[in-house]
Structures are given as C-alpha cells and as structure tokens.
C-alpha atoms as a PDB file:
ATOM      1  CA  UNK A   1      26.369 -19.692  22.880  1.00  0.00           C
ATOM      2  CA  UNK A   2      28.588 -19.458  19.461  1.00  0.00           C
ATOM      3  CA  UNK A   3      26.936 -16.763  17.219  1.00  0.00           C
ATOM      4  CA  UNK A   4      27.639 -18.548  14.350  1.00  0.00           C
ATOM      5  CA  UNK A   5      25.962 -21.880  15.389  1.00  0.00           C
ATOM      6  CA  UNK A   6      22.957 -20.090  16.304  1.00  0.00           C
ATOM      7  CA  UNK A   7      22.847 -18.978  12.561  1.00  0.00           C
ATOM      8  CA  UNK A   8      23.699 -22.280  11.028  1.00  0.00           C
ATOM      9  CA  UNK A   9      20.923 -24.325  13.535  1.00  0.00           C
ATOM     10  CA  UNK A  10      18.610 -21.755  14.706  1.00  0.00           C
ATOM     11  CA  UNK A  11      15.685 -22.759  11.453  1.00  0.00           C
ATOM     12  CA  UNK A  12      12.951 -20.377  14.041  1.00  0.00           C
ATOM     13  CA  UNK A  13      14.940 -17.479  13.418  1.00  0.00           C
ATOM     14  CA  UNK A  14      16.378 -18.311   9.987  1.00  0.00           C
ATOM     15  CA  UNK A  15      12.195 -18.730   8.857  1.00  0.00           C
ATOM     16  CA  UNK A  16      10.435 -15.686  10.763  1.00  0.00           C
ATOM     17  CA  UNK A  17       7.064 -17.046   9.171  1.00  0.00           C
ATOM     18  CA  UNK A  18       7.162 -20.425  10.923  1.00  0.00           C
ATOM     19  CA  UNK A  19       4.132 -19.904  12.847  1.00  0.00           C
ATOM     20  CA  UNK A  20       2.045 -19.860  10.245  1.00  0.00           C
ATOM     21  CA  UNK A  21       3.832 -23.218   8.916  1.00  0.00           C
ATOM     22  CA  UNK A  22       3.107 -25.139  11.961  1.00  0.00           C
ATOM     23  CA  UNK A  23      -0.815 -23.410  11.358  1.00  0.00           C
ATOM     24  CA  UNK A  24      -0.643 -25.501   8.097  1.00  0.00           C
ATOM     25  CA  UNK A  25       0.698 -28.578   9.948  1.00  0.00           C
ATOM     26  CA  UNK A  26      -2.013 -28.658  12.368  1.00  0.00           C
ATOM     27  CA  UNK A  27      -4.784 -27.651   9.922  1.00  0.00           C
ATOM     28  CA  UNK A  28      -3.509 -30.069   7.651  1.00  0.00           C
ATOM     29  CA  UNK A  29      -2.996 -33.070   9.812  1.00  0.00           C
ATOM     30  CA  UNK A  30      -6.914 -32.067  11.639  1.00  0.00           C
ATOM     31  CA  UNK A  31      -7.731 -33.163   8.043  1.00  0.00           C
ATOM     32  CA  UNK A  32      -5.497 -35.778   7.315  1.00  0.00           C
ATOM     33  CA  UNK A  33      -7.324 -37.743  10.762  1.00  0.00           C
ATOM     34  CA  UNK A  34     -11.079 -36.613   9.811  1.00  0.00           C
ATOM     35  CA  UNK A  35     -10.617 -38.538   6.304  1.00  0.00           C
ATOM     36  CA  UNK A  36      -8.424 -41.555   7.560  1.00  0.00           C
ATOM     37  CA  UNK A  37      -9.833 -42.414  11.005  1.00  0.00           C
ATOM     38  CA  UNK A  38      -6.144 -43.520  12.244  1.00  0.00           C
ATOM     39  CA  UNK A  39      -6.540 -46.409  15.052  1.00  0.00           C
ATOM     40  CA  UNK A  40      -4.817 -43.535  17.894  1.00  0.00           C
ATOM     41  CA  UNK A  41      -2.525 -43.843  20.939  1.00  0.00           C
ATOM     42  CA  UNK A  42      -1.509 -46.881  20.457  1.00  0.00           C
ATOM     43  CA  UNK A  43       0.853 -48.006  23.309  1.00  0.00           C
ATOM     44  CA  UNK A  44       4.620 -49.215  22.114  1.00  0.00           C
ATOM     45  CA  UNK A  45       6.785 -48.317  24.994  1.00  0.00           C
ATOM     46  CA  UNK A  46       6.777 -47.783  28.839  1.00  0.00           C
ATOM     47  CA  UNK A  47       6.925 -44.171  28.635  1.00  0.00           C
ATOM     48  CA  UNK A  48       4.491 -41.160  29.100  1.00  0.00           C
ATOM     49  CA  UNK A  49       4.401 -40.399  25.161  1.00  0.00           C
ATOM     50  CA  UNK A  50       5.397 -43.950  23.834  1.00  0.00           C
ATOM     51  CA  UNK A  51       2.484 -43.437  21.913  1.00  0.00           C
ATOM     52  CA  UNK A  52       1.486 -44.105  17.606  1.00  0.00           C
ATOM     53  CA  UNK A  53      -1.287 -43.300  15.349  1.00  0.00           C
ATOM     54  CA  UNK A  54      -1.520 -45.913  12.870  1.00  0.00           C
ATOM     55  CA  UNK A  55      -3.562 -44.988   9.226  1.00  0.00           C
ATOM     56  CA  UNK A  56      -4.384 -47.925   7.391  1.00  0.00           C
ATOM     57  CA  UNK A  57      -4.697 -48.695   3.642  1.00  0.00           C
ATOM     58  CA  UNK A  58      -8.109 -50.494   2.932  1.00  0.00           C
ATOM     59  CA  UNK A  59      -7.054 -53.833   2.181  1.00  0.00           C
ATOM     60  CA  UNK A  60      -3.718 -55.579   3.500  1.00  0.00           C
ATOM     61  CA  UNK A  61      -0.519 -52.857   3.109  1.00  0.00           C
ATOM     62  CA  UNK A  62       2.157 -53.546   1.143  1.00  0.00           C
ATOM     63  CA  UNK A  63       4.120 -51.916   3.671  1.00  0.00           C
ATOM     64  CA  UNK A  64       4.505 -49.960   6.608  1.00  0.00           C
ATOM     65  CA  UNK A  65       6.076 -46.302   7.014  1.00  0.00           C
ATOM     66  CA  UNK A  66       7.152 -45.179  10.325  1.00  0.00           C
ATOM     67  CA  UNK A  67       7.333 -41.656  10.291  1.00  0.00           C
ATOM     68  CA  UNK A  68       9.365 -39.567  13.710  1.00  0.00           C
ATOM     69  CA  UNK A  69       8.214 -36.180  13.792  1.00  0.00           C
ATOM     70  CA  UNK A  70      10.179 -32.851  14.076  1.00  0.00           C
ATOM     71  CA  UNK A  71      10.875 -30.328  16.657  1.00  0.00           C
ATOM     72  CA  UNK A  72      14.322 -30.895  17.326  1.00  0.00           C
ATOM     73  CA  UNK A  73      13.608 -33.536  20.046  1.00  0.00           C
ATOM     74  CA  UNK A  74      11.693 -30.897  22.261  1.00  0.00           C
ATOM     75  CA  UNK A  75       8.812 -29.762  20.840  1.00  0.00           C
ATOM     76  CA  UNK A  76       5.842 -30.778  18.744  1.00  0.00           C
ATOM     77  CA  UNK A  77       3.675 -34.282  18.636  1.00  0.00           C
ATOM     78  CA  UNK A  78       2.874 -37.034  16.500  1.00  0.00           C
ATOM     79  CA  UNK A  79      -0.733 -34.692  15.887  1.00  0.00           C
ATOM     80  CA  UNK A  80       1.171 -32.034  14.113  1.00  0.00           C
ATOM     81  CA  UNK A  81       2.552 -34.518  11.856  1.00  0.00           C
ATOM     82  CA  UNK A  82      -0.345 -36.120  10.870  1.00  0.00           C
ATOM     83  CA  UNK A  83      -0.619 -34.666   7.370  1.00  0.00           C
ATOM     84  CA  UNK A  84       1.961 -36.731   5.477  1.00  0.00           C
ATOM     85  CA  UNK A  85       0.256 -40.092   6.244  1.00  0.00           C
ATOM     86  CA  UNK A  86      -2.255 -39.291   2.892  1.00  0.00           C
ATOM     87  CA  UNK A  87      -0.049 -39.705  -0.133  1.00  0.00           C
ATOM     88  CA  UNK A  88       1.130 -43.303   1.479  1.00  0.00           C
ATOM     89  CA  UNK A  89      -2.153 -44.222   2.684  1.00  0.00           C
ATOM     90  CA  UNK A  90      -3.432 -43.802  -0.617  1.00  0.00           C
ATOM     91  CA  UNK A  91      -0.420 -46.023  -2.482  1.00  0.00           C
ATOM     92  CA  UNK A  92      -1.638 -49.150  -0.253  1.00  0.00           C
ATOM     93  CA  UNK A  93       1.082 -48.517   2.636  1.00  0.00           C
ATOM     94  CA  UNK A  94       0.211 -47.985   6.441  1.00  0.00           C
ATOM     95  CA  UNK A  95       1.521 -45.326   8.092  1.00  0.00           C
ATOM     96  CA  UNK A  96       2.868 -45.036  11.914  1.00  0.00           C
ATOM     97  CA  UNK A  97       2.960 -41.454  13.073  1.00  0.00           C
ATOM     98  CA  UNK A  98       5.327 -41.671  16.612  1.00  0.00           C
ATOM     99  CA  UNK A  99       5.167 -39.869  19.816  1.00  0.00           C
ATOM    100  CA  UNK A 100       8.250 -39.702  22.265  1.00  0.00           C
ATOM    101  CA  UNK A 101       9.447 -38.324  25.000  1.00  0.00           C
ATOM    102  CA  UNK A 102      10.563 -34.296  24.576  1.00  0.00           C
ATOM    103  CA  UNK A 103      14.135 -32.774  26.211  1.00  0.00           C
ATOM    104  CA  UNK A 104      14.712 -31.719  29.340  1.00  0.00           C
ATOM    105  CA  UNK A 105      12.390 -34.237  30.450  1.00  0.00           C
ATOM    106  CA  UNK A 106      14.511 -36.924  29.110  1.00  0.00           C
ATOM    107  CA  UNK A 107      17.876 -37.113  26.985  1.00  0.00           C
ATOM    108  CA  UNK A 108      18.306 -37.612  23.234  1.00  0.00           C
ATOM    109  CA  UNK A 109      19.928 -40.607  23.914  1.00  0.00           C
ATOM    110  CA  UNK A 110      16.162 -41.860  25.740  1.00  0.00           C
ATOM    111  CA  UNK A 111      14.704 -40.595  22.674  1.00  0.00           C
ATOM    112  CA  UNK A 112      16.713 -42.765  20.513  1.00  0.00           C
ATOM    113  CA  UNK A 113      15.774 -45.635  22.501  1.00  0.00           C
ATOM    114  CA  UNK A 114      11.874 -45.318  22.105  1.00  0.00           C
ATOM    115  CA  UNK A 115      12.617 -45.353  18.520  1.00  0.00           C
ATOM    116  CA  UNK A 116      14.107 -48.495  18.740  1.00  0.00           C
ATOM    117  CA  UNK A 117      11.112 -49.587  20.621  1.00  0.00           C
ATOM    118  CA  UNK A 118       8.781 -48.500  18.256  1.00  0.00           C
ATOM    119  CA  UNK A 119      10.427 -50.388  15.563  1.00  0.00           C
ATOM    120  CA  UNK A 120      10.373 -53.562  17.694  1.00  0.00           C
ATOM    121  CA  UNK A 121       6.520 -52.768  18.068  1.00  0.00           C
ATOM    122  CA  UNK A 122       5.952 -52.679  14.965  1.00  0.00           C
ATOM    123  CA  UNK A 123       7.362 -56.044  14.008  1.00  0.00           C
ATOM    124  CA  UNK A 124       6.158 -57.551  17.034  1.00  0.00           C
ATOM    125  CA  UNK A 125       2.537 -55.977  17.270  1.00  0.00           C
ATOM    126  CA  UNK A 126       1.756 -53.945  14.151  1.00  0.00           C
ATOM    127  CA  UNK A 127       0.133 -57.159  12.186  1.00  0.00           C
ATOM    128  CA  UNK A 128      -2.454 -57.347  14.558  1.00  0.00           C
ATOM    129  CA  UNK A 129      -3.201 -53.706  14.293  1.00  0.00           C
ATOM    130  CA  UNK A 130      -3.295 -54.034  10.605  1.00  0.00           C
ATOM    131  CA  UNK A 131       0.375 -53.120   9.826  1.00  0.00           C
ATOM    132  CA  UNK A 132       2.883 -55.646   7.570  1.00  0.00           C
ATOM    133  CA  UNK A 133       5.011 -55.752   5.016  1.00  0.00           C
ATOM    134  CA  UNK A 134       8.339 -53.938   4.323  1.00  0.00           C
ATOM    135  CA  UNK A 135       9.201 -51.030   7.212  1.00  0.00           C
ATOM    136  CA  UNK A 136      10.565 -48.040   6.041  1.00  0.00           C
ATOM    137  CA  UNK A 137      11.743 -45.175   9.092  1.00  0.00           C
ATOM    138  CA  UNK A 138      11.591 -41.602   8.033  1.00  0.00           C
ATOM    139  CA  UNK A 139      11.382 -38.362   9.755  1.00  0.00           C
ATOM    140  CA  UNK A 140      12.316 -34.610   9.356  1.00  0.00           C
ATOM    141  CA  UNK A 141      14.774 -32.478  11.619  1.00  0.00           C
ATOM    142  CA  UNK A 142      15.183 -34.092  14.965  1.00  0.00           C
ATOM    143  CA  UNK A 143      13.159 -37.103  13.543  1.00  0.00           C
ATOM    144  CA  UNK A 144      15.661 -36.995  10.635  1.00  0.00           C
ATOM    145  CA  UNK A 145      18.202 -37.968  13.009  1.00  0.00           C
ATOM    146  CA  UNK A 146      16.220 -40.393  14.948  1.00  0.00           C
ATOM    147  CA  UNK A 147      15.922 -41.981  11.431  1.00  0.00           C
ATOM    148  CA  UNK A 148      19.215 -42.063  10.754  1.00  0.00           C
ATOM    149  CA  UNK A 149      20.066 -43.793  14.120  1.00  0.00           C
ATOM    150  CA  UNK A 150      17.759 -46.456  13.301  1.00  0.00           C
ATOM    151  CA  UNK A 151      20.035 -47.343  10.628  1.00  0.00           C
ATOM    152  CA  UNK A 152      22.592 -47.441  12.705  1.00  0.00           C
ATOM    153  CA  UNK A 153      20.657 -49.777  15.526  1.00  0.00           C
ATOM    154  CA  UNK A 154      22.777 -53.254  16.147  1.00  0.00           C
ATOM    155  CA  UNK A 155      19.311 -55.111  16.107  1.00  0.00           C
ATOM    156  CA  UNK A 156      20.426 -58.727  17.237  1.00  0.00           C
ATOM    157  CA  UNK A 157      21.267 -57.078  20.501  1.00  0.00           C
ATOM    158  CA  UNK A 158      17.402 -55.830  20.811  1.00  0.00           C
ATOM    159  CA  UNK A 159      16.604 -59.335  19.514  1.00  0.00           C
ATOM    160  CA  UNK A 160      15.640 -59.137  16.224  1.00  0.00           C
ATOM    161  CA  UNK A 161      17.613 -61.674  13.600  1.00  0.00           C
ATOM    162  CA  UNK A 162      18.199 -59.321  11.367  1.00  0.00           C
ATOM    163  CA  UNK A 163      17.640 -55.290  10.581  1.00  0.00           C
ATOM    164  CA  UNK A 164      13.915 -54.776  10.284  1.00  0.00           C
ATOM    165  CA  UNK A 165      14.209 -52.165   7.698  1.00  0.00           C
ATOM    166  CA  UNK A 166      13.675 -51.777   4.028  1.00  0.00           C
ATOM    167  CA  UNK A 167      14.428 -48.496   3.459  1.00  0.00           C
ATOM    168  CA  UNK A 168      14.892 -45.198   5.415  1.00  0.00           C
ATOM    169  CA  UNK A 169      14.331 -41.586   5.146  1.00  0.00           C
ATOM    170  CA  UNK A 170      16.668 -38.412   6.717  1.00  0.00           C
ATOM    171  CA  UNK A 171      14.883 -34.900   5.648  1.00  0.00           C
ATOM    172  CA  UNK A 172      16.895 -32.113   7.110  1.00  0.00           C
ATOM    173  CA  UNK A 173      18.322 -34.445   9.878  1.00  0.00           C
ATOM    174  CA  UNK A 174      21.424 -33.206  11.883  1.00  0.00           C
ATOM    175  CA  UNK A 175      24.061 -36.024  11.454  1.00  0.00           C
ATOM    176  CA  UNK A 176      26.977 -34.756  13.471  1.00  0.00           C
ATOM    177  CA  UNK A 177      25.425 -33.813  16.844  1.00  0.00           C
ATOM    178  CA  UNK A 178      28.793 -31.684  18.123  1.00  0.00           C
ATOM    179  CA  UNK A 179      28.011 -27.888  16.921  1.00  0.00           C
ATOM    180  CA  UNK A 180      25.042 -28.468  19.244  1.00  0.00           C
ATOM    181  CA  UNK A 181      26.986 -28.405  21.923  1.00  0.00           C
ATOM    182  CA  UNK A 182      27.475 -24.585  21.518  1.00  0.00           C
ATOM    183  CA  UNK A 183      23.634 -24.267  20.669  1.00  0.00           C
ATOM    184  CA  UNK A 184      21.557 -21.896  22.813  1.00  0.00           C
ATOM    185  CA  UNK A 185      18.999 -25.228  22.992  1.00  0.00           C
ATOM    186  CA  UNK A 186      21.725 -26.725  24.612  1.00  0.00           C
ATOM    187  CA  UNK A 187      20.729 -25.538  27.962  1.00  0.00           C
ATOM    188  CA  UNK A 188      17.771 -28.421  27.135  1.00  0.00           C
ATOM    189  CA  UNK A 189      19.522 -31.507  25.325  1.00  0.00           C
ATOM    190  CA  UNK A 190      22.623 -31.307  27.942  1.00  0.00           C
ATOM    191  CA  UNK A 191      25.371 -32.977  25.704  1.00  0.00           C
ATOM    192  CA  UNK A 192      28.670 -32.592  26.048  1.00  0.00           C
ATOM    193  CA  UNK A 193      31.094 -33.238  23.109  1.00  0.00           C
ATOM    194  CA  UNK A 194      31.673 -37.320  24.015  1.00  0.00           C
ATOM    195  CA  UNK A 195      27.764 -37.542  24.444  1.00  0.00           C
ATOM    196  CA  UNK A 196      26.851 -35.523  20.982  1.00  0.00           C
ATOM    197  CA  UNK A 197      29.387 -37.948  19.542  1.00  0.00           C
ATOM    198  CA  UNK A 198      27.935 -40.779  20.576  1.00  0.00           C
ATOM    199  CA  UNK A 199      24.454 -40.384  19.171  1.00  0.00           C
ATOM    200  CA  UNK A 200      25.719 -39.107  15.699  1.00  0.00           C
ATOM    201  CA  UNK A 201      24.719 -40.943  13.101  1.00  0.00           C
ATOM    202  CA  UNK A 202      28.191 -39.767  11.228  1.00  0.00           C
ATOM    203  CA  UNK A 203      29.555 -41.892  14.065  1.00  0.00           C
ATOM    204  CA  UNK A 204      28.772 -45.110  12.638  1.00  0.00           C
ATOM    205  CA  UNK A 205      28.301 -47.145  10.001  1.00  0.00           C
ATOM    206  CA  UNK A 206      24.372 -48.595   8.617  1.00  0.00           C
ATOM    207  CA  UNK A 207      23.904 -51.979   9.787  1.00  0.00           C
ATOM    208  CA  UNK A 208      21.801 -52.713   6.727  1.00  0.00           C
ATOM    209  CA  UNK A 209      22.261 -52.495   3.083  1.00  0.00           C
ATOM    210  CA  UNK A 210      18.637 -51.213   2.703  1.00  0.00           C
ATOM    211  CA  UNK A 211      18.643 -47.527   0.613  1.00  0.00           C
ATOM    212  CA  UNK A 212      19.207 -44.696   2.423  1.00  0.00           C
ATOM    213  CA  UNK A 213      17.573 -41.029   1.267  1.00  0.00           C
ATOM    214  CA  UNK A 214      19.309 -37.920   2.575  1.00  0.00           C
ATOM    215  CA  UNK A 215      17.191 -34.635   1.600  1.00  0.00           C
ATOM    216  CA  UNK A 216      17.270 -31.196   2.427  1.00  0.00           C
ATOM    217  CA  UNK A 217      15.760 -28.194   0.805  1.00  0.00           C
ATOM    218  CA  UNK A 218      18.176 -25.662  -0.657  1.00  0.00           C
ATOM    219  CA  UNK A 219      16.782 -22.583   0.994  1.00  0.00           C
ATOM    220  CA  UNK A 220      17.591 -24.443   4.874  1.00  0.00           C
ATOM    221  CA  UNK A 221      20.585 -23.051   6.442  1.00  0.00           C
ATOM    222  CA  UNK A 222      24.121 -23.622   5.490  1.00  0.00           C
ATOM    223  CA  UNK A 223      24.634 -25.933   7.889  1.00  0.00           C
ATOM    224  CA  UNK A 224      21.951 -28.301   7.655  1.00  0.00           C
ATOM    225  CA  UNK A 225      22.696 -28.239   3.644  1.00  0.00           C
ATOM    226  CA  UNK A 226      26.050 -29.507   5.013  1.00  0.00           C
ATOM    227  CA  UNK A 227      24.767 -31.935   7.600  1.00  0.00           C
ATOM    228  CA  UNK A 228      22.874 -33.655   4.268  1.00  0.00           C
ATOM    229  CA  UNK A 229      26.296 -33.783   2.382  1.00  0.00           C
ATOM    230  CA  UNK A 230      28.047 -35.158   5.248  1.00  0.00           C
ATOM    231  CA  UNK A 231      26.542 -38.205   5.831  1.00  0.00           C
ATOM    232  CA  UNK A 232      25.720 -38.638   2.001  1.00  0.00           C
ATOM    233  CA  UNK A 233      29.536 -38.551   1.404  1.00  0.00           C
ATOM    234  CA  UNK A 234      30.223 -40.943   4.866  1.00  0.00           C
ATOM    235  CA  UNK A 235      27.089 -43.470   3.854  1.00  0.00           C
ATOM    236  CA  UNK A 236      28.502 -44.324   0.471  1.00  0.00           C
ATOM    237  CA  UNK A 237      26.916 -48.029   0.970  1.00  0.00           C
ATOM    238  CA  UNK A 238      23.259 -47.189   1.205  1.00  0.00           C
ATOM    239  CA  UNK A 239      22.736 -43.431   0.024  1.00  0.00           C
ATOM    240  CA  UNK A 240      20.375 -42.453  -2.288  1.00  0.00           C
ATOM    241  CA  UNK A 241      20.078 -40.837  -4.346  1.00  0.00           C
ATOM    242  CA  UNK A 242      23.263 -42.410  -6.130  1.00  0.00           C
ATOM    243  CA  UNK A 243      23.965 -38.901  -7.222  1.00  0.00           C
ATOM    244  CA  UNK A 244      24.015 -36.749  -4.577  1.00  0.00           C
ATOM    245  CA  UNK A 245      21.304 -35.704  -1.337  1.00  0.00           C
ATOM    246  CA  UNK A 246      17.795 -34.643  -2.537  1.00  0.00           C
ATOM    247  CA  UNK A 247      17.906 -31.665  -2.603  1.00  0.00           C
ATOM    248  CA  UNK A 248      14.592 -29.496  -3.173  1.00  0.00           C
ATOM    249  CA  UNK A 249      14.224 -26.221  -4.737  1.00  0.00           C
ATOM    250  CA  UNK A 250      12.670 -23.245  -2.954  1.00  0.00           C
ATOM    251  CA  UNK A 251      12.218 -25.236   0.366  1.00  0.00           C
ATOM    252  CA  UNK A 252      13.382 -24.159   3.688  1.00  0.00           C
ATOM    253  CA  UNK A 253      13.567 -26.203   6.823  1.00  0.00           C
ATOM    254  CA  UNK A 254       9.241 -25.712   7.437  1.00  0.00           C
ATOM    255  CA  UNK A 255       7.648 -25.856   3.802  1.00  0.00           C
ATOM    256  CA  UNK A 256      10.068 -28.753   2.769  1.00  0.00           C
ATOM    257  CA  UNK A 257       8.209 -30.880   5.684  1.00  0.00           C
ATOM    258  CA  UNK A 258       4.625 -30.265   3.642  1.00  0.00           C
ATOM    259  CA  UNK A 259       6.474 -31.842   0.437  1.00  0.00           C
ATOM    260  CA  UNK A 260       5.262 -35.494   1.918  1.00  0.00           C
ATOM    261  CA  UNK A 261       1.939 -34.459   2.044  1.00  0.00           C
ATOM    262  CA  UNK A 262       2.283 -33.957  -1.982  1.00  0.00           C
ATOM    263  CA  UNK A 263       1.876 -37.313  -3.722  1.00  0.00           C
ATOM    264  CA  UNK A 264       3.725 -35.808  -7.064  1.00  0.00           C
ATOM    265  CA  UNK A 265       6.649 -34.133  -4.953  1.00  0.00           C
ATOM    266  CA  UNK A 266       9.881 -35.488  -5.405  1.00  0.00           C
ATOM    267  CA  UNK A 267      10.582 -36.559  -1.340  1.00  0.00           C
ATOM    268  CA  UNK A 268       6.960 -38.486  -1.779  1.00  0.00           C
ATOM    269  CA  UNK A 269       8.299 -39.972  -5.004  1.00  0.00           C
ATOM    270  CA  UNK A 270      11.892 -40.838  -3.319  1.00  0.00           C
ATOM    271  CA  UNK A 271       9.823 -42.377  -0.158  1.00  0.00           C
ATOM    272  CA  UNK A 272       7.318 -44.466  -1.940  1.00  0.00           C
ATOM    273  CA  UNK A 273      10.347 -45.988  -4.169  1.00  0.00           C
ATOM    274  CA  UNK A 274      11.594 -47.472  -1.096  1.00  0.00           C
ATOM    275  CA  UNK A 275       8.869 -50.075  -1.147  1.00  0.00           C
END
C-alpha cells in the first residue's frame, strides 16, 4: 500500500461523514421508487446481478439514460442509486438504473463486459419495455469509469452497426486505472499494471463523436480532480464542456452524486443537454 495513493483514492476516509450520505441515497432513492413505480429486475445479462430498474416517462421517451452506479466496482446496488432517475423522468426521458457483478467475485474487466451487455439490451429489448430514443451512459466513481469504457466499446464487434450512444456522462470516474495498483482495495480488484492499463479509458480513443461530459466536484481529492483533467485534455474530440471538466463548487466525491437528483443543478443541466 503507497500512503500517498491511499490519500489521493481513499474518498471513505477523505469524507468521514459518508455514512450519512449513503443514508440520503437510500432514503432518497426509497422515494424516488414509491413515486415512479420503476418496472424492477429486469434481466439483461447471464449473471447473478445482470439486473435494471427501468422508470418510465408517461408517454413515449424521448430518450433513454443508462445510469452505472458507484462503489468503486465493489460495493453498493442499482437501489441506492435510485434517486437520480426523477429530474429525467420528469423531462420525458426513461431511465435504466444497472446492477452488476461486485469485485472479488468477479474482475473489473467482467464488469465492463455487463455494461456492454446492458447497452446491447437496451437497443435490443428496451422498446418493448417502454425504452427508445437516443441512449445516453452515465455513472459516478466506478460507474464513471464504466461510462467512460462504453465510449470506448468497438461496437461492430458486439454486433451493433454503429455506436449506440448519443451522449455520455463520467462524474468523478477514475480514467487511468494504474495508481490502483498500489491501492489498499487492491487486495479486491487484483490488477496488475498491464491489466489496469488495459481497462483505462485514457488508454483509448472514443469510438463515437457523440459529447462527452467529464465532472468532478472541487472539494474530491486531488487525484480524482486530476483523473477529470486527464481524460478531458486526452478526449479533445468529444469533451464537454468545450472549456474545461465540470467542475462543481462545494462538492466532494458523496454530495456531488445527489447533484442529479437536482433538476436546476448544473450536472442535471449538462446531462439533459445531451438529448
């Protein structure tokens, strides 16, 4: 363990008050599914927690927003995450709140491949369940990365004609995957340098032209400030905003989350642009 990654990356330690932030999630997101009746557990993938809620706008959507929860890829659930599905919901656009598969249990590089599988779901099969239009992919901290992936997804060789996506959403994502490798959480995603290469986003280049937005709030750590400016500066082709990441005053890596369930904040604004 490197002492100074475990500042830069350890957000439960740099925000001694988290626990009562995921109290808000879940309290939030209990409220979020009383008032929207989401169609629940629907089935995209093979495995164990290849599970979606889907909310739906009355009326046909004008688009669809997958959203890949947080908990840097070994805790939390699609439930906690429930909350930012309102402000969207509420614009006319269906949201898709994914479930996957947690570390040890399988690797990040699994992980990234039920995300890809969701996405094909929801081309394939959302329609029928009431989801169309545009797809945008966002998600915060782990699922900031798993967004950012998507991006980066050759999709003719999981046989779709072209990229799926309209837009896409990193807030707080981790980019470049290699400090992790000296990360006490380590002894659970089991990369090695080669393998925390290979499913960096900063690794490649987006496979779509569709806008890109890169957010962090400016109270997070100094590092994931930086992992926001690194792939802004690397994803010159698709970043937005044009003038630099979004980033969002007074917000550290918990309350920034709870900025989607705002339909005035400037993430929501940023998001709902995409469509």
């Amino acid at each position: 363990m490197n002492p100074e990654v475990e500042r830069g990356y350890n957000n439960r330690a740099a925000v001694p008050d988290h626990p009562q932030h995921f109290a808000t999630y879940a309290a939030w997101s209990k409220a979020a599914r009383e008032k929207y009746a989401p169609k629940t557990n629907l089935r995209y993938g093979p495995n164990p927690r290849e599970l979606l809620d889907l909310f739906l706008p009355s009326g046909t959507p004008r688009g669809t927003y997958l959203y890949i929860h947080g908990g840097y890829w070994r805790a939390l659930s699609k439930e906690d995450y429930s909350f930012v599905a309102g402000p969207f919901v509420d614009e006319g656009i269906a949201v898709a709140v994914m479930e996957y598969d947690l570390c040890p249990q399988v690797s990040i590089a699994t992980i990234v491949d039920e995300c890809v599988r969701a996405v094909q779901w929801l081309v394939g099969e959302g329609p029928k369940h009431g989801g169309s239009g545009p797809l945008v992919v966002g998600g915060s901290s782990a699922g900031g990365h798993l967004a950012a992936m998507l991006f980066a997804t050759d999709w003719a060789a999981h046989g779709l004609p072209r990229s799926p996506l309209a837009g896409g959403v990193s807030l707080s994502g981790v980019h470049d995957l290699r400090p992790l490798v000296d990360f006490s959480f380590n002894s659970e995603f089991k990369l090695d340098e080669a393998e925390a290469w290979r499913i960096s986003p900063l690794a490649y280049r987006p496979k779509t032209s569709a806008p890109f937005v890169i957010a962090c709030g400016t109270d997070e750590t100094t590092e994931f400030v930086r992992q926001a400016q690194i792939l802004w500066d690397a994803w010159s082709e698709v970043r937005r905003p044009v003038d630099g990441p979004l980033f969002i005053p007074g917000r550290d890596h918990f309350t920034v989350q709870l900025d989607h369930a705002d339909a005035h904040s400037d993430l929501t604004l940023a998001t709902l642009a995409l469509f």
